[in-house]
C-alpha atoms as a PDB file:
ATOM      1  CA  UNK A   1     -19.488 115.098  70.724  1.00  0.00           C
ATOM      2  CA  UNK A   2     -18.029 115.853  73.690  1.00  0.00           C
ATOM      3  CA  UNK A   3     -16.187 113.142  75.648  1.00  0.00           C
ATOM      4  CA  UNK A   4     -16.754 112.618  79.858  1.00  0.00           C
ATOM      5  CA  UNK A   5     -12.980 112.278  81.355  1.00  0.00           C
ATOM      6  CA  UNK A   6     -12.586 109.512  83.494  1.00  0.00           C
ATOM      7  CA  UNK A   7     -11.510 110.002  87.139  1.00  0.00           C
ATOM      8  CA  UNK A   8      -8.140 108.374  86.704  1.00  0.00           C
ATOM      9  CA  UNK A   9      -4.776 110.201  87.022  1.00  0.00           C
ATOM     10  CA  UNK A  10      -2.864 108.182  83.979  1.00  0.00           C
ATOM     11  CA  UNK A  11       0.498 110.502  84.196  1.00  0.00           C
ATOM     12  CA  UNK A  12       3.725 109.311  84.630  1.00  0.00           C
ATOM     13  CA  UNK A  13       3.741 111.589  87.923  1.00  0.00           C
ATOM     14  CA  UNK A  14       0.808 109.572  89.856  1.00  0.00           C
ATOM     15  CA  UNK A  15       3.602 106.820  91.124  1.00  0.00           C
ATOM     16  CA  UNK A  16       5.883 109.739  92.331  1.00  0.00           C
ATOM     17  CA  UNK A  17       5.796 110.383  96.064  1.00  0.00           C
ATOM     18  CA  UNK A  18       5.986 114.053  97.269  1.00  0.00           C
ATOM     19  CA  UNK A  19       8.839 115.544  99.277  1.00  0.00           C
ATOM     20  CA  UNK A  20       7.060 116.103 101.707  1.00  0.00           C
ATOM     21  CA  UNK A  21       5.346 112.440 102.137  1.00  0.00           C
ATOM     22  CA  UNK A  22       7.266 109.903 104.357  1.00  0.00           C
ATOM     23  CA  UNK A  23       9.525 107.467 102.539  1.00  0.00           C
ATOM     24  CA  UNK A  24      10.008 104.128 103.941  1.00  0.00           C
ATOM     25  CA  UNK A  25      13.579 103.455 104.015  1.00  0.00           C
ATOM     26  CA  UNK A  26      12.495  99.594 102.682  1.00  0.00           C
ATOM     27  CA  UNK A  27      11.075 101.274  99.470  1.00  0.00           C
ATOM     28  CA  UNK A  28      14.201 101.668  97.491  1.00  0.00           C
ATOM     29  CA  UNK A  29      11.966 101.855  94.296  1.00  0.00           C
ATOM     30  CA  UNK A  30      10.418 105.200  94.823  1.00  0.00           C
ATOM     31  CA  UNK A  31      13.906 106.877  95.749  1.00  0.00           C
ATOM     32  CA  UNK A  32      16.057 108.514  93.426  1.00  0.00           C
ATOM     33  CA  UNK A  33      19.158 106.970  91.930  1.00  0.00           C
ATOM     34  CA  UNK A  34      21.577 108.132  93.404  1.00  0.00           C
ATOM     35  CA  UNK A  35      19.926 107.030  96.106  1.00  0.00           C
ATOM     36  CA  UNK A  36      19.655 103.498  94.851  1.00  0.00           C
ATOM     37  CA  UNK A  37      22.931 103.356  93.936  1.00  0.00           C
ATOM     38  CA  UNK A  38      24.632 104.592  97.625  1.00  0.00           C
ATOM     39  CA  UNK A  39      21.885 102.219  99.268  1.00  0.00           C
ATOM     40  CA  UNK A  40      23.043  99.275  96.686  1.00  0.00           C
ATOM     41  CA  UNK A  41      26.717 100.097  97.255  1.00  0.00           C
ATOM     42  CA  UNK A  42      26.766 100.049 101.090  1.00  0.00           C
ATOM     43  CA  UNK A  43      24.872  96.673 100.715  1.00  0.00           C
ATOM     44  CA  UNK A  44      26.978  95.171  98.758  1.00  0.00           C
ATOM     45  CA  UNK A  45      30.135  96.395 100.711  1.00  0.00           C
ATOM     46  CA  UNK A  46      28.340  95.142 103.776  1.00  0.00           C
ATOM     47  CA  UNK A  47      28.074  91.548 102.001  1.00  0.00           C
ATOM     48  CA  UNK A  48      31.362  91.281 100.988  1.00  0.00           C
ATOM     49  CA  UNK A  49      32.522  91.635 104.403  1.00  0.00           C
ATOM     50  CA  UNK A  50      30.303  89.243 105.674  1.00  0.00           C
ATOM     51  CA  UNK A  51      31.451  86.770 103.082  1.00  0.00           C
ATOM     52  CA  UNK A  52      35.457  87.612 103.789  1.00  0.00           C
ATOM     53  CA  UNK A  53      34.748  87.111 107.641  1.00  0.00           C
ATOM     54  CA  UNK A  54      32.924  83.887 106.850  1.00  0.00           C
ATOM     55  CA  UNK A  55      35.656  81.943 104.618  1.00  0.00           C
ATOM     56  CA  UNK A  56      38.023  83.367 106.916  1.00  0.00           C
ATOM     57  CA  UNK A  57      36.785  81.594 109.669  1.00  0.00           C
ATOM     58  CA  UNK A  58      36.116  78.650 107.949  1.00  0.00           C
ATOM     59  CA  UNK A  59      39.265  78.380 106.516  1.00  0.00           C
ATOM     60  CA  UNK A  60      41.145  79.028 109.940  1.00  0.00           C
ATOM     61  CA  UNK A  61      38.703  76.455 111.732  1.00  0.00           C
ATOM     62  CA  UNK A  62      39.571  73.493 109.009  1.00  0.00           C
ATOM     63  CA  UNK A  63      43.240  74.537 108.726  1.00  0.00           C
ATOM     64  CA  UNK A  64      43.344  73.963 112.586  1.00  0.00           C
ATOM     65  CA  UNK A  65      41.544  70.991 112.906  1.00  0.00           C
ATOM     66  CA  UNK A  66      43.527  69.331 110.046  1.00  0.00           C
ATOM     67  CA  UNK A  67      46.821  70.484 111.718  1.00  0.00           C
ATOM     68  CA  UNK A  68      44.894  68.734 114.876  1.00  0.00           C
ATOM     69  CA  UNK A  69      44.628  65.554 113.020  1.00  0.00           C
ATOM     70  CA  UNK A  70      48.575  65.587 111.706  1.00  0.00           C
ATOM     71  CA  UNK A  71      49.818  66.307 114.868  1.00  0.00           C
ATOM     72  CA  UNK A  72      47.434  63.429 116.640  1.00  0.00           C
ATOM     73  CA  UNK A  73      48.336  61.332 114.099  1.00  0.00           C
ATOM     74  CA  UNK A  74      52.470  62.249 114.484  1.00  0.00           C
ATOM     75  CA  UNK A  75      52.687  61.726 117.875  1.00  0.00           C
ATOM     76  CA  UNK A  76      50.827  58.825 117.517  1.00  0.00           C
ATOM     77  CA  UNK A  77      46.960  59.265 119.775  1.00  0.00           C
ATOM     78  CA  UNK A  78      45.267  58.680 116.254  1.00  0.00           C
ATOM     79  CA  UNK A  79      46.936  55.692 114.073  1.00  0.00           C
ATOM     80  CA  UNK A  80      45.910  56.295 109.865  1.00  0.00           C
ATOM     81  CA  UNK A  81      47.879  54.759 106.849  1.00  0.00           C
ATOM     82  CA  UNK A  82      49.578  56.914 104.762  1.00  0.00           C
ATOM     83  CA  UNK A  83      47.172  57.037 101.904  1.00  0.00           C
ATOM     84  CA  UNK A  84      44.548  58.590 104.006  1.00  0.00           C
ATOM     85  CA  UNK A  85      47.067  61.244 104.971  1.00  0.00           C
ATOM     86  CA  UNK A  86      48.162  61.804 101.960  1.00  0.00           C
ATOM     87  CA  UNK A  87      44.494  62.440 100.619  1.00  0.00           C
ATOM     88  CA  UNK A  88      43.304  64.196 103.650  1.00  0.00           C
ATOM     89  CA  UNK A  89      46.228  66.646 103.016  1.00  0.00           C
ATOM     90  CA  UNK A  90      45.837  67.068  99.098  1.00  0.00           C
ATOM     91  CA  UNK A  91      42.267  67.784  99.706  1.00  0.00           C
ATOM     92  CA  UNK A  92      42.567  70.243 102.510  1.00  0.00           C
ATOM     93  CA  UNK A  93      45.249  71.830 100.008  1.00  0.00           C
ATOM     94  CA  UNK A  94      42.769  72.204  97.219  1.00  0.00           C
ATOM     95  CA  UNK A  95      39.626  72.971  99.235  1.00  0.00           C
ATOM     96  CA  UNK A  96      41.303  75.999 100.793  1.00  0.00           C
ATOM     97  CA  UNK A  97      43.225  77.619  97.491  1.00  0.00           C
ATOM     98  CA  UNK A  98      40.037  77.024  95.506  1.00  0.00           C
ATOM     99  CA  UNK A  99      37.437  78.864  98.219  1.00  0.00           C
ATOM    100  CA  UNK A 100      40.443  81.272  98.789  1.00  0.00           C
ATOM    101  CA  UNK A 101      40.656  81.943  94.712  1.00  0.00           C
ATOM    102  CA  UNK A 102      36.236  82.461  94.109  1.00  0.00           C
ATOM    103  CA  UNK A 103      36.211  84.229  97.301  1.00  0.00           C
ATOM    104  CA  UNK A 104      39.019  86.668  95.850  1.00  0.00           C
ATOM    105  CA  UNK A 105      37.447  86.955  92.284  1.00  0.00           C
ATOM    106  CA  UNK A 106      34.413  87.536  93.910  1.00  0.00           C
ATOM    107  CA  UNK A 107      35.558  90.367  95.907  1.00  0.00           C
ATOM    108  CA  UNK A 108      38.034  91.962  93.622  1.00  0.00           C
ATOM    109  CA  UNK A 109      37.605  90.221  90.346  1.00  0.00           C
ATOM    110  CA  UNK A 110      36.144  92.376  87.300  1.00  0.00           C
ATOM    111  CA  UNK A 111      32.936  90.867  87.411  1.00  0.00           C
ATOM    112  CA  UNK A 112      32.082  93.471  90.165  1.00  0.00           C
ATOM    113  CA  UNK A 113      29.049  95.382  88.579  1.00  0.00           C
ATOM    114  CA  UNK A 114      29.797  99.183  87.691  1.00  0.00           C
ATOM    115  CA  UNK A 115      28.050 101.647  89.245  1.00  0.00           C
ATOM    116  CA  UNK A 116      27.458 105.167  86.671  1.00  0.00           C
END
């Protein structure tokens, strides 16, 4: 008994694109891996710079509106008891080392995912 075969390509090969076909640069699947990889590297080194530019700037903007404040406050335009200097600066002291320290491990740490 002879059996009718169907019309469907069910290879491995039918999701492969041709050489020759366009590739849209959005459709990282189809690409090779090396491909992948470059394209996922220069991302993520893109990112990273990003992030270091943001908490750098946020760090320099609170830093300078918190030396603002202490200098207001020393030459007395803004009047605040002691305690609320004290915890203003102990905060601003552990806000910045802590963003400074995850930003850090984040960008250099050995979580970093290896590329092979």
């Amino acid at each position: 008994m002879a059996t009718k075969k169907s019309g469907l390509n069910c290879s491995w090969k039918s999701g492969v694109k041709k050489s020759s076909e366009k590739i849209p640069d959005d459709d990282l699947d189809i690409r090779d891996l090396d491909y992948q990889h470059g394209k996922r590297y220069s991302q993520d080194t893109q990112q990273r710079k990003n992030l270091a530019t943001w908490v750098t700037t946020i760090i320099s903007v609170w830093l300078g509106s918190i030396l603002i404040i202490f200098v207001c406050s020393g030459c007395g335009v803004l009047v605040y008891e002691s305690s609320v200097i004290i915890a203003l600066l102990s905060t601003t002291t552990v806000n910045i080392i802590a963003l400074g320290v995850i930003v850090m491990k984040g960008l250099f740490g050995d979580a970093s995912p290896k590329l092979s």
